[in-house]
N, C-alpha and C. Protein backbone atom coordinates (compact mmCIF):
# COMPACT_ATOMS: atom_id res chain seq x y z
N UNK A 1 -17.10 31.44 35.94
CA UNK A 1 -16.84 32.00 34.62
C UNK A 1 -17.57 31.21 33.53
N UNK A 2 -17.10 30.00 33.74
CA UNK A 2 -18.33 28.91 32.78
C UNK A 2 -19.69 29.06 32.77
N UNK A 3 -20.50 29.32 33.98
CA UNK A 3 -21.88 29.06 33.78
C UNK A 3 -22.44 30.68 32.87
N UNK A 4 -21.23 31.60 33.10
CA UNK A 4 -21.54 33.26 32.94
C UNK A 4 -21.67 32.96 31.04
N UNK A 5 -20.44 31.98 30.69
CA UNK A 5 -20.51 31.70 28.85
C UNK A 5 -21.73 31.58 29.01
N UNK A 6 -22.34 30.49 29.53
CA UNK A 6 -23.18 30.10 28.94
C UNK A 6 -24.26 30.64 28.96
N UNK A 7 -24.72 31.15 30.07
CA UNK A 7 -26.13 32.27 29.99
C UNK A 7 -25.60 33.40 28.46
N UNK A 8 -25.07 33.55 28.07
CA UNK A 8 -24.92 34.42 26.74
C UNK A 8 -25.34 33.57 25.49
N UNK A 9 -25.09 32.26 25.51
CA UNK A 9 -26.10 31.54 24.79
C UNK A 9 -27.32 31.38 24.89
N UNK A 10 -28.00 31.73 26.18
CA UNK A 10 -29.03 31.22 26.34
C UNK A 10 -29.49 30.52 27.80
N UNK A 11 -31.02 30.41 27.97
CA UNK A 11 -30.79 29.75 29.43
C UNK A 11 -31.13 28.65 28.99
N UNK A 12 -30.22 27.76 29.91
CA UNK A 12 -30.13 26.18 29.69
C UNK A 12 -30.56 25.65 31.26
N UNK A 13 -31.22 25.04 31.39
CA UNK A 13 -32.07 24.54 32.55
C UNK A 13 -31.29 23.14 32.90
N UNK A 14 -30.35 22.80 32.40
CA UNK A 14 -29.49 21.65 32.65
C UNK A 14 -28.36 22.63 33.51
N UNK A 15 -27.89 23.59 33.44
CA UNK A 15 -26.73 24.29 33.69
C UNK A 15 -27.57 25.61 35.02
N UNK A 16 -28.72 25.57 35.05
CA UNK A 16 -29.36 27.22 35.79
C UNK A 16 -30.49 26.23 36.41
N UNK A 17 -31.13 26.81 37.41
CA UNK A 17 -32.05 26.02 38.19
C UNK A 17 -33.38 27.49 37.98
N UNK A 18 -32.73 28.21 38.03
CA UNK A 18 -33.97 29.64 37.72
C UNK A 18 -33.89 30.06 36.61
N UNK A 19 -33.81 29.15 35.42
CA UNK A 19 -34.78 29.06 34.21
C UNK A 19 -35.86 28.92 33.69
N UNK A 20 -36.41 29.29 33.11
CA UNK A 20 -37.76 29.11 33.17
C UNK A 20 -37.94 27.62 31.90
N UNK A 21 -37.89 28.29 30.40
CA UNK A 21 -38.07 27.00 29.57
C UNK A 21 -37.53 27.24 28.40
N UNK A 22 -36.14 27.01 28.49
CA UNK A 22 -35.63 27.34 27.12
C UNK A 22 -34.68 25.90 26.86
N UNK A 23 -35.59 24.92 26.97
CA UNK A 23 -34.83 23.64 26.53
C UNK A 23 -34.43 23.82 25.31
N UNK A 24 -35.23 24.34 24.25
CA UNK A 24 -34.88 23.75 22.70
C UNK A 24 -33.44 24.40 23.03
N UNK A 25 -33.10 25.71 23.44
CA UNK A 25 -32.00 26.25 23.11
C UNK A 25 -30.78 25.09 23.80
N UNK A 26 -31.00 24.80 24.97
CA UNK A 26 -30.27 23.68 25.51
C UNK A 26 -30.07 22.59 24.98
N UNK A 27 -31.05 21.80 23.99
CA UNK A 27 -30.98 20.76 23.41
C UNK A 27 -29.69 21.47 22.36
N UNK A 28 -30.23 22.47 21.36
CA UNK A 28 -29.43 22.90 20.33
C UNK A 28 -27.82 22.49 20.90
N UNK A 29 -27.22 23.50 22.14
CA UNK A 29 -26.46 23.46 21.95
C UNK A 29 -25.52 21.72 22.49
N UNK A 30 -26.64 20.89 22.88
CA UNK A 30 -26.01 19.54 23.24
C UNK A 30 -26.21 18.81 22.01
N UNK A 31 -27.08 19.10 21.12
CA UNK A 31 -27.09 18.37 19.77
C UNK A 31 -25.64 19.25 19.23
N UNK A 32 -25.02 20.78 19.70
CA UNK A 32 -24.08 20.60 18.50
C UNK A 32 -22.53 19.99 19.37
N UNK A 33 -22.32 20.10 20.61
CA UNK A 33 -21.70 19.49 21.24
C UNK A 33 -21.62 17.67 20.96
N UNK A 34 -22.73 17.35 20.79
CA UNK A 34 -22.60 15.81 20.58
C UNK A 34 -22.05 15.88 18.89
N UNK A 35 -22.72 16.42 18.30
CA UNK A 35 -22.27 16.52 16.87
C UNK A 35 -20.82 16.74 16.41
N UNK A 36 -20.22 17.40 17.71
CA UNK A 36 -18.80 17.38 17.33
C UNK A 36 -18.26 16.32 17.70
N UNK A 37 -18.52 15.85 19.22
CA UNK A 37 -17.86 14.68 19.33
C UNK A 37 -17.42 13.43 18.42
N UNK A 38 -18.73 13.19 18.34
CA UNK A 38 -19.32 12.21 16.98
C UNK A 38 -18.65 12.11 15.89
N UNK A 39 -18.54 13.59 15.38
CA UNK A 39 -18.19 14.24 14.28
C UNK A 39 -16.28 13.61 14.02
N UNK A 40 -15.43 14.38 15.41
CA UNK A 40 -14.39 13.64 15.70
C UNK A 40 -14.32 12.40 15.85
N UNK A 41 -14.64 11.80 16.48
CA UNK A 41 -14.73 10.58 16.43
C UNK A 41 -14.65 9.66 14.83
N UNK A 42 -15.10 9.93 14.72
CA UNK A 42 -15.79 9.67 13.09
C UNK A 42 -14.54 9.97 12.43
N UNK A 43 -13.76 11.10 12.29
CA UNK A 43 -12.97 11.79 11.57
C UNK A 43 -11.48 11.29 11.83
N UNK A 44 -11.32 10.50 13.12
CA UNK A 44 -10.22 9.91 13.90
C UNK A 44 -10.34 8.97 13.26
N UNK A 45 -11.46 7.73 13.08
CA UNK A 45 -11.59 6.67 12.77
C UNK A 45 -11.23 6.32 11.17
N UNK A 46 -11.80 7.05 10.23
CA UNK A 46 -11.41 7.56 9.21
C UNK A 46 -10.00 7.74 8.74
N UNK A 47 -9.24 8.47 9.95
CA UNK A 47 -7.86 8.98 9.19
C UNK A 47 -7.40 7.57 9.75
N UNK A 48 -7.68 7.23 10.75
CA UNK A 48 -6.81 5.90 11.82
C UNK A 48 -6.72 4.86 10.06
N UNK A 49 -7.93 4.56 10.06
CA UNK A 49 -8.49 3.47 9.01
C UNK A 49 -7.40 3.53 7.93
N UNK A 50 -7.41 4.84 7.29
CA UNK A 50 -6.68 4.98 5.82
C UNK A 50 -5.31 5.41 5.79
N UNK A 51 -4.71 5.64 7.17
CA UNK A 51 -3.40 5.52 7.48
C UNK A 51 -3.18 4.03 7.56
N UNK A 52 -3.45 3.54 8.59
CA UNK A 52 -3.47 1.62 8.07
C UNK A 52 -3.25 0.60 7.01
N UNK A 53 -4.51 1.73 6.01
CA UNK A 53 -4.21 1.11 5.34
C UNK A 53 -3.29 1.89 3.83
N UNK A 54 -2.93 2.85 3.99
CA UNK A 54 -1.82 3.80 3.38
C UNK A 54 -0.54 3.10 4.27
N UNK A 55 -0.05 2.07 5.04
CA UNK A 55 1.07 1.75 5.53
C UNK A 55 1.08 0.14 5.16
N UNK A 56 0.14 -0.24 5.02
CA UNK A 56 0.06 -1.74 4.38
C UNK A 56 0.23 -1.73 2.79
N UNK A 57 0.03 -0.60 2.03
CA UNK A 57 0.07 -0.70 1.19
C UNK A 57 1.37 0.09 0.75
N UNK A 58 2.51 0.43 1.40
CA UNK A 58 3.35 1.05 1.24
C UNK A 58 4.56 -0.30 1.16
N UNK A 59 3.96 -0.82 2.77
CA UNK A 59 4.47 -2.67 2.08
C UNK A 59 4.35 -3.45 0.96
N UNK A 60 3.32 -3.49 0.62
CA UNK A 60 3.55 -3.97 -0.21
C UNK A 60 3.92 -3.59 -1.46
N UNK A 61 4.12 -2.21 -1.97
CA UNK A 61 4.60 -1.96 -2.65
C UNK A 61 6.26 -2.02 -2.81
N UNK A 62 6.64 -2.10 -1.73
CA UNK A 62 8.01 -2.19 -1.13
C UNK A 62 8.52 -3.57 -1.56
N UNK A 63 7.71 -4.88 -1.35
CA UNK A 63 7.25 -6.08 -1.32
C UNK A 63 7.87 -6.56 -2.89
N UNK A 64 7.00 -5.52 -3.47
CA UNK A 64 7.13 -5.90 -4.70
C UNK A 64 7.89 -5.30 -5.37
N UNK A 65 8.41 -4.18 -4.95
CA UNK A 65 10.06 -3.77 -5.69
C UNK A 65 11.10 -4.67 -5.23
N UNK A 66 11.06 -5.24 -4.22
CA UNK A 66 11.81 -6.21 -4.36
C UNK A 66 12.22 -7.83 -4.74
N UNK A 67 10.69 -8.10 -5.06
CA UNK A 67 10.51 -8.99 -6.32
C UNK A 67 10.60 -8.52 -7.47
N UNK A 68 10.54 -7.35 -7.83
CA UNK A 68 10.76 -6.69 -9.03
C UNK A 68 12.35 -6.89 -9.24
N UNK A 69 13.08 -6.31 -8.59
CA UNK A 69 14.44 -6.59 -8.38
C UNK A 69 15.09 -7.88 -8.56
N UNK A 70 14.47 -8.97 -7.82
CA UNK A 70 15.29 -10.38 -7.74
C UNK A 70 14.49 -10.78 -8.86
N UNK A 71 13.54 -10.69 -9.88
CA UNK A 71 12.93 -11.08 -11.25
C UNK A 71 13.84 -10.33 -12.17
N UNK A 72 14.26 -9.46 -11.89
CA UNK A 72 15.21 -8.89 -13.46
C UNK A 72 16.42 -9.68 -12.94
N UNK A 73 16.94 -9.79 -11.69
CA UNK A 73 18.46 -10.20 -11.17
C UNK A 73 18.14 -11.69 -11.82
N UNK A 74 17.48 -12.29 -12.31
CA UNK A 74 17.04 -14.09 -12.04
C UNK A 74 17.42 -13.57 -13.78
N UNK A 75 16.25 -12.93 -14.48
CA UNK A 75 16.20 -12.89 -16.04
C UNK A 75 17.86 -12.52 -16.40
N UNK A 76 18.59 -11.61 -16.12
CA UNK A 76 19.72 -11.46 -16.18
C UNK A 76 20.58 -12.66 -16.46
N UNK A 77 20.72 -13.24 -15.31
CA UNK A 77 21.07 -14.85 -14.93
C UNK A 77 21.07 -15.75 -16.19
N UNK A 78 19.37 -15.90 -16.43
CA UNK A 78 18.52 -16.24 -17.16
C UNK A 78 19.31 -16.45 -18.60
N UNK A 79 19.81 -15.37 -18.84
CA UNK A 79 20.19 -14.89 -20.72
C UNK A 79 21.43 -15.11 -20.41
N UNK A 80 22.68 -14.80 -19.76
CA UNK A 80 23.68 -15.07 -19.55
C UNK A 80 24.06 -16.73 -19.66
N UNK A 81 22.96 -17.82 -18.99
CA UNK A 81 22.62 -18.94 -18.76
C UNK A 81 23.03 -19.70 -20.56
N UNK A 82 21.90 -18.64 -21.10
CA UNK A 82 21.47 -18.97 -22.47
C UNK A 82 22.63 -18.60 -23.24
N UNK A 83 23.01 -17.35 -23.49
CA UNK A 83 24.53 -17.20 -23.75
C UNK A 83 25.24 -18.04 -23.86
N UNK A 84 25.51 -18.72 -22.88
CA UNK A 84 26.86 -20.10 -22.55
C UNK A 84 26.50 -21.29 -23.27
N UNK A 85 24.92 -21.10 -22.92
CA UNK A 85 24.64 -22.70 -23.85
C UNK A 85 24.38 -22.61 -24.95
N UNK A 86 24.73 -21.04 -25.40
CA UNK A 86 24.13 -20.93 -26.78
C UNK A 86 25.72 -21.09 -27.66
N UNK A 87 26.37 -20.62 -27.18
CA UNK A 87 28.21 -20.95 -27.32
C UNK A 87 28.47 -21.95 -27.36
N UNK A 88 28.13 -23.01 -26.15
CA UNK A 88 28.30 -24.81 -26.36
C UNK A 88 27.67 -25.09 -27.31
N UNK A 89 26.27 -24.83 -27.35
CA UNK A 89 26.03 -25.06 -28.75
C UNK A 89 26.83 -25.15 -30.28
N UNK A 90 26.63 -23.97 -30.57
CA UNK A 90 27.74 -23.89 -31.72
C UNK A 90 29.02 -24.50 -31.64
N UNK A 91 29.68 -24.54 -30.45
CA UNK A 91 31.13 -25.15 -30.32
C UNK A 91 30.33 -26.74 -30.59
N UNK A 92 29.48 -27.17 -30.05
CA UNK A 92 28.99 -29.30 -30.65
C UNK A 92 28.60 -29.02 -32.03
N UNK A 93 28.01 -28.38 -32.35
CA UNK A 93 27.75 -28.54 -34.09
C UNK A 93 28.91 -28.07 -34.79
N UNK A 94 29.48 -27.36 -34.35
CA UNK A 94 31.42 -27.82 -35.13
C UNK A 94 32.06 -28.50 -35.47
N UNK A 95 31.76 -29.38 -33.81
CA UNK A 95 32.62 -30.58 -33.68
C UNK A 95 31.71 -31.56 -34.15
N UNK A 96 31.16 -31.34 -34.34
CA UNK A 96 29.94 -32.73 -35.13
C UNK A 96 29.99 -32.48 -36.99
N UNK A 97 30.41 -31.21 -37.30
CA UNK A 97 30.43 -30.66 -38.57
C UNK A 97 32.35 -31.68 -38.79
N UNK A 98 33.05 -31.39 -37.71
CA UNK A 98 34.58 -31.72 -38.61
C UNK A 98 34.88 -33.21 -38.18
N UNK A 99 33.44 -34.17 -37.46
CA UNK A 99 33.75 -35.30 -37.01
C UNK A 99 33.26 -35.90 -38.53
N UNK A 100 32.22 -35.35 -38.82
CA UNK A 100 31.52 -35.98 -39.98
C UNK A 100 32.41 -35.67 -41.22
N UNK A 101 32.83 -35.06 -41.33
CA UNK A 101 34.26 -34.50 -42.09
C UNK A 101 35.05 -35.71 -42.32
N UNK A 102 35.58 -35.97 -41.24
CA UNK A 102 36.84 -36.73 -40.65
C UNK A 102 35.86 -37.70 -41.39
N UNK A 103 34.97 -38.48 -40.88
CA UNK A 103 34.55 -39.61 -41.47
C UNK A 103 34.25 -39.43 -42.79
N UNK A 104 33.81 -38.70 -43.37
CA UNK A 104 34.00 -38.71 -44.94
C UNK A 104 35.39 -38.91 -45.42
N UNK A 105 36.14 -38.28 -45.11
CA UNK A 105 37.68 -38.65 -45.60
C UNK A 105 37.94 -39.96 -45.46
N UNK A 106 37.68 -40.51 -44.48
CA UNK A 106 38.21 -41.77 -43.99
C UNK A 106 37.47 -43.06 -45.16
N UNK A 107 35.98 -42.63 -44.91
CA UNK A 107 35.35 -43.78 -46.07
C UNK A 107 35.80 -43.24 -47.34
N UNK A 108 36.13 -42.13 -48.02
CA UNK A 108 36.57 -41.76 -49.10
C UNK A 108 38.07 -42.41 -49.45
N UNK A 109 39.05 -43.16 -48.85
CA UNK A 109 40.27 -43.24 -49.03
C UNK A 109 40.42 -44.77 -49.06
């Protein structure tokens, strides 16, 4: 059934022994046979490649949402931190405001 395709293309003297000379047509169709291979090949390598690297870069984007995450969780921290010492603060310059107080009264009397 195969060799019957192919005589409808043409005689190919690789495939028929009582051909006479129709290489070019034979070449044609092994240049387009190789051309696909190739072609696939090529097209495998390609998707292989940029899936690779479409999955490395999915890490790291991943990577970095979750440094994104523990950098706001830290800044959070961060101001809360500041908050408290910003409260102690004011609570020592109070007490430094009614110590100096106290000692004015005291040298005043």
């Amino acid at each position: 059934m195969l060799p019957v395709t192919f005589d409808l293309w043409g005689c190919m003297t690789e495939l028929s022994k009582n051909c006479s000379d129709m290489s070019n047509a034979a070449s044609t169709y092994l240049g387009i046979i190789a051309g696909t291979i190739i072609g696939g090949v090529v097209s495998w390598w390609i998707y292989n490649r940029q899936k690779r690297t479409s999955d490395q870069q999915d890490k790291i984007l991943g990577r970095i949402k979750d440094l994104e995450e523990n950098h706001t969780e830290i800044l959070k921290r961060l101001e809360e931190f500041d908050d408290k010492h910003e409260s102690s603060l004011d609570s020592l310059q109070e007490l430094d405001k009614k110590i100096d107080s106290i000692l004015d009264k005291i040298k005043d009397k």
